[in-house]
Protein backbone atom coordinates (compact mmCIF):
# COMPACT_ATOMS: atom_id res chain seq x y z
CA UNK A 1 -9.39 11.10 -9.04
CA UNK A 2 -7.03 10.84 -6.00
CA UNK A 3 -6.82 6.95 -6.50
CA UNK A 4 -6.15 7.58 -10.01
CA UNK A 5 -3.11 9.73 -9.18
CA UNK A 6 -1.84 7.27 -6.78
CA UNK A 7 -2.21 4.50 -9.38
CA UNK A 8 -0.45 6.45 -12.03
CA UNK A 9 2.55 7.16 -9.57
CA UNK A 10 2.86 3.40 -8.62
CA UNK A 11 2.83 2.55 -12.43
CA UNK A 12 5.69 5.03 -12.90
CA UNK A 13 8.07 3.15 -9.80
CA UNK A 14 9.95 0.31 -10.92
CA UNK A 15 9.23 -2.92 -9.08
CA UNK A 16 12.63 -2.14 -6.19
CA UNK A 17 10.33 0.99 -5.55
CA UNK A 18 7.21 -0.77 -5.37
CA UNK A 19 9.08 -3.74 -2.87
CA UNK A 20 9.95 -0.75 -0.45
CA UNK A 21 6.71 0.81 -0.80
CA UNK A 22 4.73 -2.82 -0.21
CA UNK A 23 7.40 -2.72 2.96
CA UNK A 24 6.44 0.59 4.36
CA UNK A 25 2.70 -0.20 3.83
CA UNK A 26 2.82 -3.03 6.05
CA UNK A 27 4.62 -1.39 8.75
CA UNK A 28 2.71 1.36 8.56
CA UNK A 29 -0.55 -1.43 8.78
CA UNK A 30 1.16 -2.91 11.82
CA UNK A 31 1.26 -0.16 13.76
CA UNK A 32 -2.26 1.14 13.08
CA UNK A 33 -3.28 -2.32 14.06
CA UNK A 34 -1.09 -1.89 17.27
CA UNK A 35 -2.32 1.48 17.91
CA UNK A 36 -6.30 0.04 17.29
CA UNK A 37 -5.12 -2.48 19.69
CA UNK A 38 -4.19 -0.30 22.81
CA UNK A 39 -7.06 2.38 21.76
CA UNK A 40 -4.68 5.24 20.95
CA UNK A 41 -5.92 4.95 17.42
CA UNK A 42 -8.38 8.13 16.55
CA UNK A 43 -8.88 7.44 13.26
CA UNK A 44 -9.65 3.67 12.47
CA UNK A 45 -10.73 4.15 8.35
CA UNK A 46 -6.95 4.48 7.95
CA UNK A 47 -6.70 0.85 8.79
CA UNK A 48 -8.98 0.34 5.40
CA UNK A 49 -7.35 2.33 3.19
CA UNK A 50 -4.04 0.86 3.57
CA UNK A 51 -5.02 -2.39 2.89
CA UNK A 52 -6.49 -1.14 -0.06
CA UNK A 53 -3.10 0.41 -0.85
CA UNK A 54 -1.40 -2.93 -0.09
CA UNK A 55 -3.81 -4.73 -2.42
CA UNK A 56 -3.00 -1.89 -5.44
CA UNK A 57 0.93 -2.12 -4.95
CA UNK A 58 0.81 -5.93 -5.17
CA UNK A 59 -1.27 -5.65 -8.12
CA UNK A 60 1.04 -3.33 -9.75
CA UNK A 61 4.32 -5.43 -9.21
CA UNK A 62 1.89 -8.43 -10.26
CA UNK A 63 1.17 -6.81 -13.66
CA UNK A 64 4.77 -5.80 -13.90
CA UNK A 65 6.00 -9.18 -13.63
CA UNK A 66 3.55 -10.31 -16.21
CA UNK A 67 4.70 -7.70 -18.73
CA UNK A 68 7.88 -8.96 -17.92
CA UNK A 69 7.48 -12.96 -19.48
């Protein structure tokens, strides 16, 4: 249900949303990956599920621009 939600908000942004969301999602990927890096990260499943969220964002603005022809 909690993906669901999150899918349903990110069908709701319009694609200049969605850009600065993709953009925070990879920083945010970065610095977990930095963090895994130097061992400071605790939890390392985060890592996972923001991929995931990348993958869901850029399938959004994907199906977006498809509407869109």
């Amino acid at each position: 249900m909690k993906i669901n939600k999150y899918l349903d908000e990110l069908k709701a942004k319009s694609a200049a949303e969605l850009n600065e969301e993709l953009v925070a999602a990879k920083k945010e990927l970065f610095n977990l990956r930095f963090q895994n890096a130097t061992n400071q990260l605790d939890n390392t499943s985060r890592i996972k599920e923001v991929r995931k969220n990348i993958a869901r964002i850029q399938t959004v603005i994907t199906e977006k621009a498809r509407v869109a022809e």
